[in-house]
Protein backbone atom coordinates (compact mmCIF):
# COMPACT_ATOMS: atom_id res chain seq x y z
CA UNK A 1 76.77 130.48 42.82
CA UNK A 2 75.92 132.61 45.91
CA UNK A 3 76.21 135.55 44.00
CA UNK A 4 73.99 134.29 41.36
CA UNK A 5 71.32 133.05 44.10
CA UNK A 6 70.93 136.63 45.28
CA UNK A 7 70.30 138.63 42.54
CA UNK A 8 67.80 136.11 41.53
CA UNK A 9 66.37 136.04 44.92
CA UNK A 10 66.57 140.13 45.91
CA UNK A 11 63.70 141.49 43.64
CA UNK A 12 61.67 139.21 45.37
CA UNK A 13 62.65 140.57 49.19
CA UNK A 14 60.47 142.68 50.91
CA UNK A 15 61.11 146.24 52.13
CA UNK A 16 58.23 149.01 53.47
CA UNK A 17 59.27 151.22 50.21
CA UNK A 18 58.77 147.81 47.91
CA UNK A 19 55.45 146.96 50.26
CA UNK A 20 54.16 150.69 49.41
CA UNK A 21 54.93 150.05 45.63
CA UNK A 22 53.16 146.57 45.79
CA UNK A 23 50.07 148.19 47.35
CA UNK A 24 50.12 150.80 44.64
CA UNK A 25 50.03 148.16 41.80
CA UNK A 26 46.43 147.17 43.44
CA UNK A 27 44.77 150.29 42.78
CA UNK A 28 43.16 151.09 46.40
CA UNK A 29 41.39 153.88 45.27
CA UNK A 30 39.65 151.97 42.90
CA UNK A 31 39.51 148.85 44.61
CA UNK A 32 37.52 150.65 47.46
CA UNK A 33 34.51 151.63 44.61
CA UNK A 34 34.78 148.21 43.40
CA UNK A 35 34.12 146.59 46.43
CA UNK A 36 31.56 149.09 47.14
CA UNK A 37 29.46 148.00 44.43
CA UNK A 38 30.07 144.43 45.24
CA UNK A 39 28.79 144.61 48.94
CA UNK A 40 25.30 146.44 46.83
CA UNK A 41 25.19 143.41 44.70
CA UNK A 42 25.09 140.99 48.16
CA UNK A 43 23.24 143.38 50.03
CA UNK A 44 20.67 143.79 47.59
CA UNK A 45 20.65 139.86 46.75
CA UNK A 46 19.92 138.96 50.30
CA UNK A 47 16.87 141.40 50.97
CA UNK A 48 17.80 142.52 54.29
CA UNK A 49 18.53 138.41 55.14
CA UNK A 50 22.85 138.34 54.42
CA UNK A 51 24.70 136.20 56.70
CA UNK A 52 27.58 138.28 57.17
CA UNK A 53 30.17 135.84 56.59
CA UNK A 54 28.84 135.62 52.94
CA UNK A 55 29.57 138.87 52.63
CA UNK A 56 33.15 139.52 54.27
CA UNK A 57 33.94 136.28 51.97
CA UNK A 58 33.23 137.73 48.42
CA UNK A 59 34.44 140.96 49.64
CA UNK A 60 38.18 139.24 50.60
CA UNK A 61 38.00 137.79 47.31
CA UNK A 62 37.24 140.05 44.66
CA UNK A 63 39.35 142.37 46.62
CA UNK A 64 42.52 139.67 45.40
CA UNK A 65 40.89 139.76 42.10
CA UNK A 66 40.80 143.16 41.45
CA UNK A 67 44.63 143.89 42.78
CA UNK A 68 45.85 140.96 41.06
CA UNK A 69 43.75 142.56 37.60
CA UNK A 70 44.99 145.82 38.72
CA UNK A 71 48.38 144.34 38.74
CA UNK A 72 48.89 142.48 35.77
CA UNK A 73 47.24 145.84 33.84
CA UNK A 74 50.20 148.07 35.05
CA UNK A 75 52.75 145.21 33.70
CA UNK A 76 51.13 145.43 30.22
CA UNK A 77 51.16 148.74 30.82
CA UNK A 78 54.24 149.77 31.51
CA UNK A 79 55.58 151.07 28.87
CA UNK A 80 52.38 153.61 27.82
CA UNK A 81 52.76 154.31 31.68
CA UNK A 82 56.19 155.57 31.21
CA UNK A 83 54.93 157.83 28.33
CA UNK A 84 52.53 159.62 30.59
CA UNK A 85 53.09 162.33 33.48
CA UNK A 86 50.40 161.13 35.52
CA UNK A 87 51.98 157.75 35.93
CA UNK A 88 55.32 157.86 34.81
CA UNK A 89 56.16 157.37 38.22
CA UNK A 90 54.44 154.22 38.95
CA UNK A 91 56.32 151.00 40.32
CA UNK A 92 57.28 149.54 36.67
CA UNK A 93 58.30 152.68 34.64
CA UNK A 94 59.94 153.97 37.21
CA UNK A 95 62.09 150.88 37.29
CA UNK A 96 61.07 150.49 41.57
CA UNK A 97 59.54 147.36 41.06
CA UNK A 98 60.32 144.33 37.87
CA UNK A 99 58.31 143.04 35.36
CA UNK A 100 58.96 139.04 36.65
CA UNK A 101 57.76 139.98 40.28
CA UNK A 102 54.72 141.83 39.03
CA UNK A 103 54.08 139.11 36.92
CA UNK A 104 54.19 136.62 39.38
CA UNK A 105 52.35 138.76 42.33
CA UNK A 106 48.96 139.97 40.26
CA UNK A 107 48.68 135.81 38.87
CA UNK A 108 48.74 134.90 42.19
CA UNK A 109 46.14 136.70 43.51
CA UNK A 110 44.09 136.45 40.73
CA UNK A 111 44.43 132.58 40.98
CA UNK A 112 44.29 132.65 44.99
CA UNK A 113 40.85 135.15 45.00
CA UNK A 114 39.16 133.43 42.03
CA UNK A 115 39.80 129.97 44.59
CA UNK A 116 38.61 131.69 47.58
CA UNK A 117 35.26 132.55 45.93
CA UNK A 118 34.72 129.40 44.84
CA UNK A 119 35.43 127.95 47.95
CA UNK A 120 34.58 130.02 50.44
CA UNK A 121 31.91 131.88 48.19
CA UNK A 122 30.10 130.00 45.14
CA UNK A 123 31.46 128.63 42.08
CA UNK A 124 28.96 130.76 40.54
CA UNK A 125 30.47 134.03 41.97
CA UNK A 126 34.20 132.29 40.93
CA UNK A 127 32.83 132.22 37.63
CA UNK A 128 32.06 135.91 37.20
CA UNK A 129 34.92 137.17 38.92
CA UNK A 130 37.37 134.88 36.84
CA UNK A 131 35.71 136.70 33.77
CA UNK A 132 35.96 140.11 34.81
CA UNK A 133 39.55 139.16 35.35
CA UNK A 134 40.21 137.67 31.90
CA UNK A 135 38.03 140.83 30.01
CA UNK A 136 39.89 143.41 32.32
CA UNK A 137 43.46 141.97 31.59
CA UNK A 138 43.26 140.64 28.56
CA UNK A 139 41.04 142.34 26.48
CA UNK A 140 40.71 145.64 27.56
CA UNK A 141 44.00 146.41 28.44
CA UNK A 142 45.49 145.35 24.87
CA UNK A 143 42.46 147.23 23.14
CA UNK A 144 43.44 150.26 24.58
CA UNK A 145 46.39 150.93 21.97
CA UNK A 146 43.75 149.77 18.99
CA UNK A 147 40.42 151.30 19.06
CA UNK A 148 38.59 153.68 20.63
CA UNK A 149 35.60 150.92 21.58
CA UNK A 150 38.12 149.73 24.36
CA UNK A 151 35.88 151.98 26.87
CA UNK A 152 32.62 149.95 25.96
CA UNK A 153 34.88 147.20 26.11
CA UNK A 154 36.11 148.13 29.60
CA UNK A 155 32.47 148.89 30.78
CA UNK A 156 31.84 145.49 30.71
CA UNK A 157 33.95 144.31 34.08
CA UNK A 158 33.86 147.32 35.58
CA UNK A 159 29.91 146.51 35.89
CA UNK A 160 30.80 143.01 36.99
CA UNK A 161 31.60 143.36 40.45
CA UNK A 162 28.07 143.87 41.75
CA UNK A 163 27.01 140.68 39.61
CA UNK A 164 30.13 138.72 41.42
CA UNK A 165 28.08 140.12 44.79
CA UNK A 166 24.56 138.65 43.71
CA UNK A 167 25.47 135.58 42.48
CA UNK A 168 28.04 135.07 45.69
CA UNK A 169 24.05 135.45 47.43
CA UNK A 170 21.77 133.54 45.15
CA UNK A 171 24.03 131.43 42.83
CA UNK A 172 22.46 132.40 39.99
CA UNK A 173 22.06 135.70 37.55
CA UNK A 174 18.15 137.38 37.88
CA UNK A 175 16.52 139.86 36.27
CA UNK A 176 17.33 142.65 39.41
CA UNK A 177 21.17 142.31 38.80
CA UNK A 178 21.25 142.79 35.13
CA UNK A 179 19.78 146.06 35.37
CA UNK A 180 22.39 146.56 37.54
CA UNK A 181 24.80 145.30 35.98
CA UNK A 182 23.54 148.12 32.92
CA UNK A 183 23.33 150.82 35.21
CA UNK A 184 26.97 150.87 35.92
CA UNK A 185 27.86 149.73 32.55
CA UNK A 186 26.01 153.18 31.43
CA UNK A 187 27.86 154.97 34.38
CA UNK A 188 31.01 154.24 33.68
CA UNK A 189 31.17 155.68 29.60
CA UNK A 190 30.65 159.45 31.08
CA UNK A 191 33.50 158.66 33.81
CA UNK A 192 35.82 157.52 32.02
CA UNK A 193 35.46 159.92 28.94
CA UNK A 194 36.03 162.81 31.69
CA UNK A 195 38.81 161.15 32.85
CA UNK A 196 40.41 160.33 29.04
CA UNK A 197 39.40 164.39 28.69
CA UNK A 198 41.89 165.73 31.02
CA UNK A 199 44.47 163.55 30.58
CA UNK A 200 43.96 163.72 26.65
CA UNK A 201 47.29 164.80 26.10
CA UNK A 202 48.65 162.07 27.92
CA UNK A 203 46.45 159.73 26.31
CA UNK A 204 48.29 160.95 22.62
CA UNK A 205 51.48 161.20 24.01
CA UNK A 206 51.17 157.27 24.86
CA UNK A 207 49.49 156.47 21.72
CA UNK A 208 46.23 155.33 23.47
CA UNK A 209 43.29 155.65 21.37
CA UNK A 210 40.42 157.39 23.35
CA UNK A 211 37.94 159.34 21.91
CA UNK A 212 38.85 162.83 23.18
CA UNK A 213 42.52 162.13 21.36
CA UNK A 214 40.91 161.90 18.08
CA UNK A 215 40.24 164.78 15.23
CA UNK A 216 36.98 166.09 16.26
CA UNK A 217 36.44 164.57 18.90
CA UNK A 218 35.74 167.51 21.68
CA UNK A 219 32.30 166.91 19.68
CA UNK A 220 32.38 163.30 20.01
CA UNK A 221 32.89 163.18 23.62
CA UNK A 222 30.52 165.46 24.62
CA UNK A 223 27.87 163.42 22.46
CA UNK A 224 28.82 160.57 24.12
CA UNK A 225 28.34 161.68 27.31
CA UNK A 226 25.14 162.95 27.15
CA UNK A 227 23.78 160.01 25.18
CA UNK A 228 24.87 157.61 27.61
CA UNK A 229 23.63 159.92 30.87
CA UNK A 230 19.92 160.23 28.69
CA UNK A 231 20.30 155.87 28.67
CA UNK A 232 20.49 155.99 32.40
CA UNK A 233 18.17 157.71 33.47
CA UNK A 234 15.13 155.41 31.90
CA UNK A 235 17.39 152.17 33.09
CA UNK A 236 18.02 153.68 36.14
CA UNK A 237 14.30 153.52 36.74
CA UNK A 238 14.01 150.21 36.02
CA UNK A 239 14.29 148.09 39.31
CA UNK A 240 10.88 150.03 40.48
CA UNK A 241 8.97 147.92 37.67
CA UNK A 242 11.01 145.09 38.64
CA UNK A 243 9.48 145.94 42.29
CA UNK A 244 12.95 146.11 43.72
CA UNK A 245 12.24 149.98 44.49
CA UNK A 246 9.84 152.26 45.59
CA UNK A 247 9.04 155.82 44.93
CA UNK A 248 12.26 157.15 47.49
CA UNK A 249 14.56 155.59 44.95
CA UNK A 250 12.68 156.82 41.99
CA UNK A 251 12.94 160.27 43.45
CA UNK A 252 16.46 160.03 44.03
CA UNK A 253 17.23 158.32 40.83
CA UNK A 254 15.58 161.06 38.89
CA UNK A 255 17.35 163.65 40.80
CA UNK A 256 20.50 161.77 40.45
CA UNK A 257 20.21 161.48 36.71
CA UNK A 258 19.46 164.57 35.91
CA UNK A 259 22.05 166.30 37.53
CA UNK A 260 24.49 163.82 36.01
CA UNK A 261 22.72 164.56 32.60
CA UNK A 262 23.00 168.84 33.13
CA UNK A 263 27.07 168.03 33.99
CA UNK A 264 27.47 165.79 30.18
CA UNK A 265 25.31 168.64 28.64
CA UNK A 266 27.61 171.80 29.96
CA UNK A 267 30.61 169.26 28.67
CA UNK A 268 29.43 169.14 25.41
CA UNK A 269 28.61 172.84 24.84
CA UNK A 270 31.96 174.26 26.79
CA UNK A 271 34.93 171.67 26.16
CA UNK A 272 37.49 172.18 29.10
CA UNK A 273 39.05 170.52 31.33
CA UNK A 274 36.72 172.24 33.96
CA UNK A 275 33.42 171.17 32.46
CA UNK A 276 34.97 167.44 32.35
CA UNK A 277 35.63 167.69 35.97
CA UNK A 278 32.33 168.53 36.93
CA UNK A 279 31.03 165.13 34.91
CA UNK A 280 33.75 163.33 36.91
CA UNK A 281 32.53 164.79 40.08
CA UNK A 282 28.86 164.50 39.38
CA UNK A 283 30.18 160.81 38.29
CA UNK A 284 32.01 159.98 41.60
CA UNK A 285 28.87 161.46 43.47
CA UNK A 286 26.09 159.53 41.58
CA UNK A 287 26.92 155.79 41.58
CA UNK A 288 27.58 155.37 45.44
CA UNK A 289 24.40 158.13 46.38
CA UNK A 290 22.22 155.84 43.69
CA UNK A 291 23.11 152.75 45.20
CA UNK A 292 22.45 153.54 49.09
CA UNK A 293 19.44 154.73 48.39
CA UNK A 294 18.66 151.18 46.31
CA UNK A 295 19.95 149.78 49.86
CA UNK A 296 17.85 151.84 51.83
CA UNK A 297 14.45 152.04 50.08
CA UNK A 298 14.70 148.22 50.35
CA UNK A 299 15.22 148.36 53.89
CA UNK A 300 12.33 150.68 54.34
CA UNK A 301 9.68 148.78 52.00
């Protein structure tokens, strides 16, 4: 029986390797933009006026959202993961961590952060965090092996986080935050197609089904891009009609979108893994740049 009791109990037991594999199953990297474009969505809510508690609140929990969603994706995961050089090595494939504890540790904090928004927070920021869990876990991360459209599909929580940030503010869903909520949907397509570029191979070895993986679709991709960086640039635009912006953020916003644009366009006449990481670059540089200087025209008006 004591026997028994142990090996039930051991995967459970911590130890600093097992505490470095659980903090890889939240995705810091990620988590940190996430969060980023949360504390815009408050920031920009409040209009100079946050009470800072507000803010370290929804920051604590979307932060247990998105490592419990970040979680729960690896465990659906796993087996693609083990498929792919880039994470063959992660906690699950690599057999470091088991699918039971993984199971259990990304439903609790999804369950515990989706409470401590609603609590702590507003039920109306509980509301959008519990669906950018849901579409992240469980719709996404399935789609992934089916069609293609799982990036568009993916867009959609990915540009949740700064509407779980307004709402944790005002409690309800205005005009200002679905524009940008559609300015990081539009971000993300050229991202993530650089990303699904360079690791196309990987992609097909899994059996993932992203555009660059397909016949053809060097073309494709590069189409893509551009289209989507050409959408953002008028939506990008769009909070100084709203009066949320002045002519500082209109500057920047042009600049910032048309550099994005000229990286999608030298993609989609030169298809290598090169050109791709200049879109992910000019990506990585554009979101966080366009957003502080939403944050600080506002201050300055």
């Amino acid at each position: 029986m004591k026997a028994a009791t142990t090996a039930y109990v051991e995967p459970f037991l911590l130890t600093r390797s097992r505490v470095t594999d659980y903090l890889e199953l939240t995705k810091p990297r990620v988590a940190v933009l996430v969060l980023f474009t949360v504390a815009a969505g408050a920031l920009l809510a409040a209009r100079g006026a946050l009470d800072l508690w507000v803010l370290v609140h929804v920051l604590c929990g979307t932060a247990l959202v998105a490592a419990g969603a970040s979680a729960l994706n690896q465990l659906l995961e796993r087996h693609t993961d083990a498929l792919m050089r880039r994470t063959e090595n992660r906690p699950l494939p690599s057999g470091r961590l088991q699918p039971l504890e993984v199971l259990v540790f990304g439903s609790l904090l999804g369950i515990a952060g989706t409470a401590y928004l609603a609590v702590l927070a507003r039920p109306a920021a509980a509301l959008v965090a519990a669906a950018t869990f849901l579409s992240y876990v469980f719709l996404y991360t399935p789609l992934k092996r089916k069609t293609t459209l799982n990036t568009l599909v993916g867009a959609v929580p990915g540009a949740l986080p700064p509407v779980i940030g307004w709402t944790a503010v005002r409690g309800s869903i205005d005009a200002e935050v679905v524009v940008l909520f559609l300015i990081v949907f539009l971000w993300q397509v050229p991202h993530f197609l650089a990303i699904a570029w360079i690791y196309r191979e990987d992609y097909a070895r899994a059996g993932l089904q992203m555009l660059p993986t397909l016949e053809g679709g060097a073309g494709i991709t590069g189409r893509q891009m551009v289209s989507y960086c050409l959408a953002l640039i008028p939506v990008s635009l769009a909070p100084a009609g709203l009066s949320a912006a002045g002519p500082l953020y209109v500057a920047g916003a042009v600049v910032l979108g048309l550099a994005f644009l000229a990286a999608a366009a030298g993609f989609a006449r030169t298809h290598s893994v090169g050109r791709a990481r200049r879109v992910l670059r000019a990506s990585l540089v554009y979101l966080p740049v366009l957003l502080a200087l939403l944050l600080v025209d506002g201050a300055l008006r």
